[in-house]
Protein backbone atom coordinates (compact mmCIF):
# COMPACT_ATOMS: atom_id res chain seq x y z
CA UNK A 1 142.18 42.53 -32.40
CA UNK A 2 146.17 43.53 -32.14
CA UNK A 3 146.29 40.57 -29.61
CA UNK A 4 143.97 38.05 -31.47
CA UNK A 5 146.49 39.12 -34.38
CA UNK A 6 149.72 38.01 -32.51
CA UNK A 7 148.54 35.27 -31.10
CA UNK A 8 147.49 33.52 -34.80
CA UNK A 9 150.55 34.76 -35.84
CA UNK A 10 152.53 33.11 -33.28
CA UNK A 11 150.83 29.66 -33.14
CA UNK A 12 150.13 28.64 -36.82
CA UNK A 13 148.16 25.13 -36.90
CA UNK A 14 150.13 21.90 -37.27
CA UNK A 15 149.27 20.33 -40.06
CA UNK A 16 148.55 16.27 -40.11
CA UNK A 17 150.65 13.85 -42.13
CA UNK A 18 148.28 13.30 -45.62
CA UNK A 19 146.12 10.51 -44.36
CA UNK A 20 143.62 8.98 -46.26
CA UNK A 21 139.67 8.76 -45.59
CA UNK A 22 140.29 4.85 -45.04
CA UNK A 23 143.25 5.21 -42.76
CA UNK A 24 141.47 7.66 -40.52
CA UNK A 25 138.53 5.59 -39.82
CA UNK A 26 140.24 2.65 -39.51
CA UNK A 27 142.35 4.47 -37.10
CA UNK A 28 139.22 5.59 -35.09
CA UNK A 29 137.49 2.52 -35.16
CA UNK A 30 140.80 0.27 -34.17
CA UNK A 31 141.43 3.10 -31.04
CA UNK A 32 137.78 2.82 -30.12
CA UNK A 33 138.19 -1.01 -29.79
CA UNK A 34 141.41 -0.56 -27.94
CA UNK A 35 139.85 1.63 -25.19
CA UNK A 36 136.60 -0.71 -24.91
CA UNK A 37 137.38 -2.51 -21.05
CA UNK A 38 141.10 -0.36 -20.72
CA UNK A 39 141.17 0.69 -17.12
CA UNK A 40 144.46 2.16 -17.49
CA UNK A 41 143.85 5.95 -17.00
CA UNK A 42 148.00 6.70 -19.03
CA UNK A 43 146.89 4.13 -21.72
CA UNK A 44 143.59 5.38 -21.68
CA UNK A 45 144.86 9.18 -22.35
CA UNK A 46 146.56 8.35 -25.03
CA UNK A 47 143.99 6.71 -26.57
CA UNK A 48 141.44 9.50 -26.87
CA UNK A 49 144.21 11.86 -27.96
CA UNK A 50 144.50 9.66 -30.97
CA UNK A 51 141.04 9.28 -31.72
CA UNK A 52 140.68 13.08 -31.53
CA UNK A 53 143.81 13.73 -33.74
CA UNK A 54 142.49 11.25 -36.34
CA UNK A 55 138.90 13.26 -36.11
CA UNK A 56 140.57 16.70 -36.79
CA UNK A 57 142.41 14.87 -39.80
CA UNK A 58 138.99 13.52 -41.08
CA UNK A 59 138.11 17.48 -40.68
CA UNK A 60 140.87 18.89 -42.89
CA UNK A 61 140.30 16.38 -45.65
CA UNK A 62 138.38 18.24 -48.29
CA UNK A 63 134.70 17.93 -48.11
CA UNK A 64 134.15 15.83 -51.20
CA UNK A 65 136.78 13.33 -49.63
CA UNK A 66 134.84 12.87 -46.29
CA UNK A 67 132.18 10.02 -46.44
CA UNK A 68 129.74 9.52 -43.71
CA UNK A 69 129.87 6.08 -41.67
CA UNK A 70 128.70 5.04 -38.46
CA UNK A 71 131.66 6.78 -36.81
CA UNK A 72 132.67 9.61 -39.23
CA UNK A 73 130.14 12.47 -39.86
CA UNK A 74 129.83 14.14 -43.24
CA UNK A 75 129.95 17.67 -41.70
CA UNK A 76 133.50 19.10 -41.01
CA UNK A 77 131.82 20.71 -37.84
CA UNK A 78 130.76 17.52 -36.17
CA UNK A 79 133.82 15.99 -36.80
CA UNK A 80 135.55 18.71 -35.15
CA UNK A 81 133.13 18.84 -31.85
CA UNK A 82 133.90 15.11 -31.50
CA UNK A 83 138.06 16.13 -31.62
CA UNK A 84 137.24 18.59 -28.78
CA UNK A 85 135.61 15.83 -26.78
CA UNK A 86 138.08 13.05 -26.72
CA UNK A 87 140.65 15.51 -26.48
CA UNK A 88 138.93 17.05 -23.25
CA UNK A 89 138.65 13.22 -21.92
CA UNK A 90 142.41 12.42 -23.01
CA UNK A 91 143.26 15.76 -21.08
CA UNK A 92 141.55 14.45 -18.03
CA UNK A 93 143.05 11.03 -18.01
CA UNK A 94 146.03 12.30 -18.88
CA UNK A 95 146.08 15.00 -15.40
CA UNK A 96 144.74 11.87 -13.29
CA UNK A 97 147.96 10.17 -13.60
CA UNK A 98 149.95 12.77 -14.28
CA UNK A 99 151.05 12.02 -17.94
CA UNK A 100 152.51 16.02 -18.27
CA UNK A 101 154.20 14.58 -21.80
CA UNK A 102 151.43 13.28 -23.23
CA UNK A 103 148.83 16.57 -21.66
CA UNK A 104 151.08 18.91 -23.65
CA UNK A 105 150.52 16.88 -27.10
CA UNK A 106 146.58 16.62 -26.28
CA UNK A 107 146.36 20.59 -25.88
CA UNK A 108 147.73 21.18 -29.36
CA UNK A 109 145.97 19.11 -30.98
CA UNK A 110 142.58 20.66 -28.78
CA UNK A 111 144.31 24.54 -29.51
CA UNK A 112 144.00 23.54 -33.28
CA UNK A 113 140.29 21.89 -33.13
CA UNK A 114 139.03 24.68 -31.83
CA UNK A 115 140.69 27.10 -33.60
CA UNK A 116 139.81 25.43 -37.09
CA UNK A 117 136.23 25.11 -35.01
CA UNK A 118 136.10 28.75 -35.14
CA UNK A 119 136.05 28.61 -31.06
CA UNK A 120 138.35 31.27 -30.60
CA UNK A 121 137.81 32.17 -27.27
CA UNK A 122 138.12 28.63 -26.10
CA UNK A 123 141.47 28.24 -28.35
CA UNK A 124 142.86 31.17 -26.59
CA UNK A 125 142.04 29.92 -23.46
CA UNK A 126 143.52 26.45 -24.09
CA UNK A 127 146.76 28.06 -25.27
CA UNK A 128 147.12 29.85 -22.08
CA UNK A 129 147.25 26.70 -20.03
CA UNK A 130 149.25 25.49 -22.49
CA UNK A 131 152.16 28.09 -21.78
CA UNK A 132 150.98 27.55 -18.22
CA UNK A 133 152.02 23.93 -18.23
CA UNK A 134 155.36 24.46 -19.74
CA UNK A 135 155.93 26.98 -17.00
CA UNK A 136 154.72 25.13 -14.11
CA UNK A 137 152.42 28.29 -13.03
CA UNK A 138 150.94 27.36 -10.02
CA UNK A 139 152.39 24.50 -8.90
CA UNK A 140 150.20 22.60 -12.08
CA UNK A 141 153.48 21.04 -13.34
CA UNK A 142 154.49 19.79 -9.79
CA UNK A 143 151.19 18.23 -9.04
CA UNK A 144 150.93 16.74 -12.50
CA UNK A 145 154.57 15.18 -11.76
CA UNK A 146 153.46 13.97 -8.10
CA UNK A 147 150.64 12.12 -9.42
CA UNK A 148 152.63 10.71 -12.10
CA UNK A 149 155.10 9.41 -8.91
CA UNK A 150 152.12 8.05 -7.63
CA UNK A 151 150.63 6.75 -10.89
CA UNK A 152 153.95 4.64 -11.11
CA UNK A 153 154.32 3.62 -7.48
CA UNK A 154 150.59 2.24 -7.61
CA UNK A 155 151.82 0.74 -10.86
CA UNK A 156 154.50 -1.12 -9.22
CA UNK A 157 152.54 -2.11 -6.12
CA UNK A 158 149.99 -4.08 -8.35
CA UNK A 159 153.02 -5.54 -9.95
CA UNK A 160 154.26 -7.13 -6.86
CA UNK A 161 150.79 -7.97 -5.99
CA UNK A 162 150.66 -10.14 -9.01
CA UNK A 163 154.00 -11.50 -8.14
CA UNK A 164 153.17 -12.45 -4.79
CA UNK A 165 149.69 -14.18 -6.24
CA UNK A 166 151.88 -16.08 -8.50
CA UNK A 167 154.22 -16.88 -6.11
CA UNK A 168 151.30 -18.09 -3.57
CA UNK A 169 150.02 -20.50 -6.71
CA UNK A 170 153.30 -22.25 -7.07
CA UNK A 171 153.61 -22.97 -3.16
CA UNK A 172 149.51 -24.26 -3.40
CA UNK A 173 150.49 -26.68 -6.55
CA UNK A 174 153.69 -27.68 -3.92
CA UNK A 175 151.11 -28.36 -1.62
CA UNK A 176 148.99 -30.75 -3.75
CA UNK A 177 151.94 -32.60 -5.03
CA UNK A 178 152.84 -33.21 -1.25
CA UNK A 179 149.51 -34.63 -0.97
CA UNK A 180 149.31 -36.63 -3.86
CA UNK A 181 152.58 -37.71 -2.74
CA UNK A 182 151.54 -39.07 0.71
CA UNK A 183 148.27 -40.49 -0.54
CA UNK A 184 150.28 -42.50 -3.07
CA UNK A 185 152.35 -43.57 0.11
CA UNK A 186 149.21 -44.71 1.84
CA UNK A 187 148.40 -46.96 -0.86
CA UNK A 188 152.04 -48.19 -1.29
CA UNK A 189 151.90 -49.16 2.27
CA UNK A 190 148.66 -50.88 1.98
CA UNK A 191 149.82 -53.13 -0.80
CA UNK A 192 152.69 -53.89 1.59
CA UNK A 193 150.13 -55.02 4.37
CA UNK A 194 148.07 -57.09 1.17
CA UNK A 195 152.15 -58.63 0.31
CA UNK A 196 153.14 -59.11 4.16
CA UNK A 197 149.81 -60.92 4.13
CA UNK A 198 150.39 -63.19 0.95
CA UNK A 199 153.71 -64.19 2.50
CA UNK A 200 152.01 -65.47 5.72
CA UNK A 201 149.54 -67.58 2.92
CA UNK A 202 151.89 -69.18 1.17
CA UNK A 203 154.39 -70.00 4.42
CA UNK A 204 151.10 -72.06 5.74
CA UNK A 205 150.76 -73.46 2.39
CA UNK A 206 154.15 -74.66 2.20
CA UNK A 207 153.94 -76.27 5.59
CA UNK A 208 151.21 -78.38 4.77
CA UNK A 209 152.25 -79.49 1.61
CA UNK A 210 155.96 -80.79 3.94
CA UNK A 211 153.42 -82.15 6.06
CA UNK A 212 151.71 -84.13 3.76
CA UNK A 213 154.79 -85.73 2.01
CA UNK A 214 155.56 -87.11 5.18
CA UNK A 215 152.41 -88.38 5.49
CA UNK A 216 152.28 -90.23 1.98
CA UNK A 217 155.90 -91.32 2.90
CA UNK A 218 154.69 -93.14 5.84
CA UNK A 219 151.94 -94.62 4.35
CA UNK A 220 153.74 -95.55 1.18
CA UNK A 221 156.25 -97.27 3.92
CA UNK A 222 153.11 -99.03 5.76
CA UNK A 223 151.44 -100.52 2.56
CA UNK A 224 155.08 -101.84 1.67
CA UNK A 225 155.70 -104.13 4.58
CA UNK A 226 151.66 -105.24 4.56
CA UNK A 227 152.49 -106.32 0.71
CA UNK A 228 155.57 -107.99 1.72
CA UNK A 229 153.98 -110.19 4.88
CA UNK A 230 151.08 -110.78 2.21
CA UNK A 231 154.05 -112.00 0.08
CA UNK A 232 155.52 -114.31 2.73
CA UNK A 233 151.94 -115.46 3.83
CA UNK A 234 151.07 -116.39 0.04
CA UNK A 235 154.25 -118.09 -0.23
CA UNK A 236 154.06 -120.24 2.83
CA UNK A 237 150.21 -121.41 1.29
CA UNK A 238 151.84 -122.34 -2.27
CA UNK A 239 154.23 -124.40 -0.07
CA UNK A 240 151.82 -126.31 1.68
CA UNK A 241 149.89 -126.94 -0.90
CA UNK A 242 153.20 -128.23 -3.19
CA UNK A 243 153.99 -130.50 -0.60
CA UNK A 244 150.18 -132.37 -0.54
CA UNK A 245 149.37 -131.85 -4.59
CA UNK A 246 150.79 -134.43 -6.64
CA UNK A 247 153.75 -133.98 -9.39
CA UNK A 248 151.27 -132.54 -12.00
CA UNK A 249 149.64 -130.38 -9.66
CA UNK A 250 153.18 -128.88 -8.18
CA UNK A 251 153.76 -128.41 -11.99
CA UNK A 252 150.68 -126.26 -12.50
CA UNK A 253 151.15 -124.54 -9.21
CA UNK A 254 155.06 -123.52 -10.05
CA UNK A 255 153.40 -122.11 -12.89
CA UNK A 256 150.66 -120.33 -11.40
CA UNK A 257 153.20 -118.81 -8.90
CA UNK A 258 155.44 -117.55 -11.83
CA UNK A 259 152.46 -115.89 -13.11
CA UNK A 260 151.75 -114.30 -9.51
CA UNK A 261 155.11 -113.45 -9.24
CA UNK A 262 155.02 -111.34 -12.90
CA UNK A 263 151.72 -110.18 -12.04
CA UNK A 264 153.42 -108.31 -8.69
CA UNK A 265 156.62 -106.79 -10.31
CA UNK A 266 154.38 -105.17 -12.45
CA UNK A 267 151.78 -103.83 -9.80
CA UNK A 268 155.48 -102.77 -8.26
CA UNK A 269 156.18 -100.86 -11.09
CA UNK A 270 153.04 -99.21 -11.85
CA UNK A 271 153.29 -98.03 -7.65
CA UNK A 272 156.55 -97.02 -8.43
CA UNK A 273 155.63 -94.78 -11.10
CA UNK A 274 152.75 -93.50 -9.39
CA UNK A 275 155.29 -92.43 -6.48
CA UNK A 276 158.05 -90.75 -8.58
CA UNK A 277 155.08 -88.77 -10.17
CA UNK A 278 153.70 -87.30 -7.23
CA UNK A 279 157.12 -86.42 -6.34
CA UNK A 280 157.96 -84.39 -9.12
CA UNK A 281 154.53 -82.67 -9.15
CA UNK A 282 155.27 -81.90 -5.40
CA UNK A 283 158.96 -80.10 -6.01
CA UNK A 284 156.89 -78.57 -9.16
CA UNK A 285 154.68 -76.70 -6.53
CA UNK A 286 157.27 -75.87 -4.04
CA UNK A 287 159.00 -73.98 -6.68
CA UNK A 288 156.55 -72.02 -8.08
CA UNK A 289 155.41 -71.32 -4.29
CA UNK A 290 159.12 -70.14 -4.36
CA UNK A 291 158.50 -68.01 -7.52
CA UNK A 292 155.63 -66.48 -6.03
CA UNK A 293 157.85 -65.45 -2.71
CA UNK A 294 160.44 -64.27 -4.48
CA UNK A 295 158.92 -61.89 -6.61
CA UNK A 296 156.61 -60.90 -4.01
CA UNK A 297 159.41 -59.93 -2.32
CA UNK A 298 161.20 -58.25 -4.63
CA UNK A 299 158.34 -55.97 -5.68
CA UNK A 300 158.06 -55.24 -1.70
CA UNK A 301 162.07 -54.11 -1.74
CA UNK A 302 161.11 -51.89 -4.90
CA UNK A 303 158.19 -50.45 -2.80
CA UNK A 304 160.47 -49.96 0.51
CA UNK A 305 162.96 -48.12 -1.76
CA UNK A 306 160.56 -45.99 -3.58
CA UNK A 307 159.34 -45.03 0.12
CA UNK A 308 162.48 -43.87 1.01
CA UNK A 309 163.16 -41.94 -1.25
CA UNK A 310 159.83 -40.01 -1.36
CA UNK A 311 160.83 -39.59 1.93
CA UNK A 312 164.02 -37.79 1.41
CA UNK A 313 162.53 -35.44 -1.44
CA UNK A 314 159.80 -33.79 1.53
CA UNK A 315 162.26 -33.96 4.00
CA UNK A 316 164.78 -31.82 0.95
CA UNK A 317 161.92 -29.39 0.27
CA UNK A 318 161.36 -28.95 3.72
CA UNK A 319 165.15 -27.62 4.05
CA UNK A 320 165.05 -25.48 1.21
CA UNK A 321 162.06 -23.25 2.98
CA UNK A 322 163.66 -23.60 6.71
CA UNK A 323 166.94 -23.54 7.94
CA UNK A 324 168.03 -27.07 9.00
CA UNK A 325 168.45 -26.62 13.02
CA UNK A 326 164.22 -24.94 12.44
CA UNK A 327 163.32 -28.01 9.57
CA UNK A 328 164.86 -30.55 12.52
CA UNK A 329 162.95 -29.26 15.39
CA UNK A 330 159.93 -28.63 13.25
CA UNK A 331 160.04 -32.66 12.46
CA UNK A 332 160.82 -34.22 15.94
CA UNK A 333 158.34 -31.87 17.70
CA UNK A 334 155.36 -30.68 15.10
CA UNK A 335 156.48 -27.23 15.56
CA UNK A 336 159.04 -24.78 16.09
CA UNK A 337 159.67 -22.10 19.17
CA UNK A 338 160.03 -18.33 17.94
CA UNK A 339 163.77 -17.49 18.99
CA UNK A 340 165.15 -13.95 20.04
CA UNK A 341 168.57 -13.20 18.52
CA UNK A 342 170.42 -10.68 19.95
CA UNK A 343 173.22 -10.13 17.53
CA UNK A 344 172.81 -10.57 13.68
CA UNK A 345 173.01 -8.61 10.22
CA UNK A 346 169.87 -7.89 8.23
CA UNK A 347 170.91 -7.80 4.78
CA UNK A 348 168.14 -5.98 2.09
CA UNK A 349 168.78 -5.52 -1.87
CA UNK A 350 166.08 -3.97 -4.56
CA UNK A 351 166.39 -3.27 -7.88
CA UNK A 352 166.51 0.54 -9.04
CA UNK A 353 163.79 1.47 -11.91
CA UNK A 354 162.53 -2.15 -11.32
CA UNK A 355 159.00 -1.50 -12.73
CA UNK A 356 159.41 1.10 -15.64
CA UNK A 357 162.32 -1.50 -17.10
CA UNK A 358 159.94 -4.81 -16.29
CA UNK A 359 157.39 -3.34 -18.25
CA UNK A 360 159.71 -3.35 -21.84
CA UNK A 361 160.63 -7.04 -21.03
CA UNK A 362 157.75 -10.00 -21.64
CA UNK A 363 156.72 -12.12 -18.71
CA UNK A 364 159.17 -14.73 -19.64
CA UNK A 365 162.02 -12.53 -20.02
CA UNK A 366 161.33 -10.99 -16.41
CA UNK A 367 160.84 -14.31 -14.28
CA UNK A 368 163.88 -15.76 -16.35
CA UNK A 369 166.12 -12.84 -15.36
CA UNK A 370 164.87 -12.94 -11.74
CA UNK A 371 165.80 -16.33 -11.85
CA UNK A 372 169.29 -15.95 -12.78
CA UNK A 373 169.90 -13.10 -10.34
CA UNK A 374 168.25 -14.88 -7.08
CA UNK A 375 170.31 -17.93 -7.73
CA UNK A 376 173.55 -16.19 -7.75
CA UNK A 377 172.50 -14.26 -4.70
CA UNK A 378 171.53 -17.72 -3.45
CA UNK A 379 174.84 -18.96 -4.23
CA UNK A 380 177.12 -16.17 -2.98
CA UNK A 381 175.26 -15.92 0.51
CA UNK A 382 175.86 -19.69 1.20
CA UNK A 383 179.44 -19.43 0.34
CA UNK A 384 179.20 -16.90 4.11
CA UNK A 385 176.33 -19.60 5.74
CA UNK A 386 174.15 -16.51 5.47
CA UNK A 387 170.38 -17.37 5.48
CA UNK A 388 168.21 -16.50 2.99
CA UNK A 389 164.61 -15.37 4.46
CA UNK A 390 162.79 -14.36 1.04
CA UNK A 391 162.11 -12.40 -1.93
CA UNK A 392 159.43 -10.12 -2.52
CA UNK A 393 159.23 -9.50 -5.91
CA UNK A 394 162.17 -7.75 -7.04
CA UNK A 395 163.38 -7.37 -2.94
CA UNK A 396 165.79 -9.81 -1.37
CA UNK A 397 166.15 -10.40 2.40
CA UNK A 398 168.96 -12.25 4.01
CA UNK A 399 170.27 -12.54 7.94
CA UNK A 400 173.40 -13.76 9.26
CA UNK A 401 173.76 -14.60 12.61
CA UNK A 402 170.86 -17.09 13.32
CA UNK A 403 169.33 -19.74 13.53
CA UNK A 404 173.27 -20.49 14.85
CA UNK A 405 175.42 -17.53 16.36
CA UNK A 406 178.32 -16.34 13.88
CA UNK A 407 180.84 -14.06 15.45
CA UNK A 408 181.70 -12.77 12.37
CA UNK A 409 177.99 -11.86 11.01
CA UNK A 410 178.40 -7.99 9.92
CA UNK A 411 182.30 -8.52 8.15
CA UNK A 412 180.41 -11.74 6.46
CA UNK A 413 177.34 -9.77 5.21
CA UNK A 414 179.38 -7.15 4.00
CA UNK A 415 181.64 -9.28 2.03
CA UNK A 416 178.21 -10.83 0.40
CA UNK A 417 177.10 -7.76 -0.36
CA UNK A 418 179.86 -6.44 -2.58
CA UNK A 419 180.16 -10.15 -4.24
CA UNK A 420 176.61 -9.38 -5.17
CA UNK A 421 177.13 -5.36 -6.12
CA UNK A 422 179.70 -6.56 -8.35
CA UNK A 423 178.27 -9.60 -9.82
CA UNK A 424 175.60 -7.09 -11.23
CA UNK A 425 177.38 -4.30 -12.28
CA UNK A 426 179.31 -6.89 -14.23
CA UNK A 427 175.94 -8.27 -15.66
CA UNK A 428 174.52 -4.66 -16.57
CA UNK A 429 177.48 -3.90 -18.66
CA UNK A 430 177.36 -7.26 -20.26
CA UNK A 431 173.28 -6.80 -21.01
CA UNK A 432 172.72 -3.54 -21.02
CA UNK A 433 168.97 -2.87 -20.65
CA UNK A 434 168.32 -6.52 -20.25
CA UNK A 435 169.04 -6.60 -16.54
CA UNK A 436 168.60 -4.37 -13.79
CA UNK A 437 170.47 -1.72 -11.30
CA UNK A 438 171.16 -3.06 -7.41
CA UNK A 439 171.20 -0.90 -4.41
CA UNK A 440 172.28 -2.50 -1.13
CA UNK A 441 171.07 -1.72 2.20
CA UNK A 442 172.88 -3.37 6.08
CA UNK A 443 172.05 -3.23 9.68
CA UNK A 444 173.24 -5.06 12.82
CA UNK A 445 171.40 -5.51 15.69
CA UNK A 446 168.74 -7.83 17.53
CA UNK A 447 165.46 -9.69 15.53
CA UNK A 448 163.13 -12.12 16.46
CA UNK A 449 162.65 -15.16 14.43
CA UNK A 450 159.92 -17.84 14.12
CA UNK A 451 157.92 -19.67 12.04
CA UNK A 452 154.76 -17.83 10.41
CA UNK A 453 151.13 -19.54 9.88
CA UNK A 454 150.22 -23.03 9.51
CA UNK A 455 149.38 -23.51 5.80
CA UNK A 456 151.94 -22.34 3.21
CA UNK A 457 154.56 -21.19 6.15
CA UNK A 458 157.38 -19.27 6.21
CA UNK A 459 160.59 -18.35 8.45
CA UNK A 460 160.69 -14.87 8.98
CA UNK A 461 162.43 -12.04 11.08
CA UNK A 462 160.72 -8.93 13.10
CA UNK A 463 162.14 -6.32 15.07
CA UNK A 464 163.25 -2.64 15.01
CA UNK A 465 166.71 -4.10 13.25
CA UNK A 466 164.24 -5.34 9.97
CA UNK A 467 162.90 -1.81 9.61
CA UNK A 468 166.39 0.50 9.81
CA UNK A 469 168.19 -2.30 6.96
CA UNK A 470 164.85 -1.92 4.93
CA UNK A 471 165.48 2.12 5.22
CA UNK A 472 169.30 1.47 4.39
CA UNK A 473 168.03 -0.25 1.44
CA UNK A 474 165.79 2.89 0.37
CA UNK A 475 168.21 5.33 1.25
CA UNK A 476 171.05 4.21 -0.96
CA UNK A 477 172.20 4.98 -4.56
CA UNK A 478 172.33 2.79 -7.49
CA UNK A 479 175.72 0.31 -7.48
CA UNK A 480 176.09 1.16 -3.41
CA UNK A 481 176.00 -0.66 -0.35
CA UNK A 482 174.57 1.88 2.47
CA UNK A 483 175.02 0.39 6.11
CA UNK A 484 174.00 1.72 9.53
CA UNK A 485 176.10 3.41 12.28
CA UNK A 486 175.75 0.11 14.36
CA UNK A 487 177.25 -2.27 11.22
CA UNK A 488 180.21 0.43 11.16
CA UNK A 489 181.31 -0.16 13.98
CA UNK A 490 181.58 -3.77 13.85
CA UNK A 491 183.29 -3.78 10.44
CA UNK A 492 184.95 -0.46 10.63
CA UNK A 493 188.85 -1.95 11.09
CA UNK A 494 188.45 -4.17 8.16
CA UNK A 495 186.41 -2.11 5.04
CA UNK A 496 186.98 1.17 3.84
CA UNK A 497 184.06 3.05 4.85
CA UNK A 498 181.91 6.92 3.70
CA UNK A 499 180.56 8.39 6.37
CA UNK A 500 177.44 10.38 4.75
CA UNK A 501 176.20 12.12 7.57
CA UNK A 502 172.70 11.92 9.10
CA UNK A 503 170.15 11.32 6.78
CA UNK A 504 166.62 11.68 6.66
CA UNK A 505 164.88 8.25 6.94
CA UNK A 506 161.08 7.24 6.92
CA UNK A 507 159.63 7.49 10.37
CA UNK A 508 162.86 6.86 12.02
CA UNK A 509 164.23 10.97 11.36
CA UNK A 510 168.21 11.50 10.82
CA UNK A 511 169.83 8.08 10.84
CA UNK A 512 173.96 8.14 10.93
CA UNK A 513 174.74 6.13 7.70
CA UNK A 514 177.89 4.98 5.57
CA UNK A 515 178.73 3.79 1.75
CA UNK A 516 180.94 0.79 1.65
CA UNK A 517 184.26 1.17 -0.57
């Protein structure tokens, strides 16, 4: 009883803000809604500790304040049993993930269901692993905190997953456009063959219309001389006949041969007219034959130009994902040879807290800011001809040294790497929490490079050099650039360098490593 005493004494129960009968079950039935298809085991904790608050508040209203519904019971007790329960299932979400914060909330609010319950044996016993918790007895509050790590490390993997699916989409709607792109060159080039052929048409056309204004030239030519020995022959009869008629009769016949003679300067006329007809219909049609060429032509120079410069758009995209020297050998040959390098600088940089601050910005705000960080990365590394090999999400890769040899590789890198360091700790004290933390990891040595898969390819880099510059990367502090024992000694007479002693690295044991200045 003396300890039943002290402990009531010590741990009076926490009263509720005043909520109405309304509020509470439109608190319970809202949270009930909210945890229908959640899979998220944190958000899913919280949840049920809020249902079970607002069921211990429906409790403590007074009993002619509590109305029965299809979620609320009229009996205090009920209400109370249902508390315990999603309190118990918060509790267990809650220790799944690791959620220590939100455990210790859930317990009071369990410690004061069952104490108003009247379970006082089960109150006691929640208020011992209550003090147990704060404590850490038994390793509980190290566990809880390790699955919490790994809570927010699977958390951050699915991220990137969705990253990389996104990423993947963009390249496949790339894709299509390059097909589209080629089919509509296909059909370009077929209505150049359907032109080409239209040409050769009308060229035969206009020949034969040349030939056959000769033709009517000659015969126009021919008909004239057989009229003009008709002419003479008709003449040389009206002569004859003058000479043998008598006076009246060479009267009538110089009249008859005026007559003739009108009669023919008109038939002359009317030919003539006929003729300069047909020639002006004939230049008519050799113009608009013209017409036809010329436009046909034009429209094919339009089509030649638009070819071209489809052309150079693939042949840009395909040097922004290859390095030119890979793009060029990839287009004369089909394919590229996998290269061994044996001295380059493996660049890596990641963002510290990159998952926890991601998920306070919207989806916009995060790709936008992404953006704007890559692209001056982007633009600092080419100012050094360092080559970019790829992001993965909030990771960036870079090598200098390859696909041509730089002396200079590991002193070029370096001098990158604190453009980049200081471009972003200028941004983070510019936006605050709107941006992110860099850390910076280096390592010199020998990679193989090549081209990887056939559909949606990519130049990469393997070898041991990848994998000690990716533990750099892990092993360094926020705002530093951490480089390996083998980039210190190629850039040790020109920066200022930390030594830091051997340190621990994943799978690789105590690596000799070295802040930058």
């Amino acid at each position: 009883m003396k300890r039943l005493f002290i402990f009531l004494l010590l741990f009076v129960p926490v009263v509720m803000q005043a909520q109405s009968m309304r509020e509470l079950y439109n608190t319970i039935d809202a949270e009930l809604k909210a945890a229908s298809g959640q899979r998220d085991k944190k958000t899913l904790g919280r949840i049920y500790a809020n249902i079970g608050a607002a069921y211990l508040g429906v409790a403590k209203l007074p009993q002619e304040e509590i109305v029965a519904t299809s979620l609320v019971s009229a009996d205090k007790k009920e209400n109370l049993n249902r508390s315990i329960d999603y309190c118990n299932k918060s509790i267990a979400a809650s220790d799944e993930v690791g959620d220590i914060e939100q455990m210790k909330v859930t317990y009071k609010t369990l410690y004061n269901a069952q104490k108003a319950a009247g379970k006082i044996g089960a109150a006691a016993s929640t208020l011992t692993t209550m003090k147990s918790l704060d404590k850490g007895i038994l390793g509980k509050k190290s566990d809880l905190e390790k699955k919490q790590i790994e809570y927010e490390n699977a958390k951050r993997l699915d991220s990137i997953k969705k990253q990389q699916d996104l990423a993947e989409q963009r390249i496949k709607e790339q894709n299509q456009r390059l097909a589209q792109q080629q089919q509509q060159q296909q059909q370009q080039q077929q209505q150049l063959d359907a032109t080409n052929k239209t040409l050769t048409q009308a060229q035969k056309d206009k020949e034969n219309v040349s030939k056959a204004l000769q033709k009517t030239q000659s015969d126009l030519d021919a008909e004239k001389t057989t009229v003009a020995e008709k002419d003479r022959q008709l003449t040389q009869a009206e002569q004859e006949r003058a000479l043998q008629a008598a006076n009246l009769e060479l009267t009538e016949s110089k009249l008859k041969l005026q007559q003739q003679e009108l009669q023919m300067k008109d038939e002359a006329l009317e030919q003539r007219k006929k003729q300069q007809l047909f020639y002006v219909y004939s230049i008519i049609t050799v113009l608009a034959i013209s017409l036809l060429v010329f436009r046909s032509f034009r429209q094919q120079k339009k089509s030649n130009q638009a070819l071209i410069k489809e052309k150079k758009r693939s042949e840009e995209l395909l040097l922004n994902i290859l390095p030119q020297e890979v793009a060029e050998e990839l287009m004369e040959k089909g394919f590229a040879d996998a290269k061994h390098f044996h001295n380059v600088t493996v660049l890596f940089t990641d963002f510290v807290s990159f998952t926890s601050i991601a998920e306070k910005m919207s989806p916009q705000e995060l790709v936008g800011e992404l953006h704007v960080c890559f692209k001056a990365f982007d633009g600092i590394l080419g100012k050094y001809h360092i080559e970019k090999i790829k992001t993965v999400g909030d990771a960036y890769m870079a090598v200098s040294g390859l696909p041509i040899s730089n002396p200079n590789h590991a002193s070029d890198v370096v001098a990158a790497a604190m453009e980049i360091r200081d471009y972003m700790v200028n941004r983070k004290k510019e936006l605050g929490k709107g941006t992110f933390a860099i850390r910076i990891g280096i390592n010199s040595g020998e990679v193989v490079a090549g081209i990887v898969g056939v559909r949606k390819f990519s130049y990469d880099i393997w070898g041991d050099t990848v994998n000690i510059a990716a533990r750099m990367e892990q092993n360094c502090e926020e705002g530093k650039i951490n480089i390996s024992e083998a980039t210190y000694q190629l850039v040790k007479n020109k920066y200022a360098c930390i030594h830091r002693g051997k340190v621990e690295a994943k799978n690789k044991g105590g690596i000799d490593m070295y802040y930058i200045q």
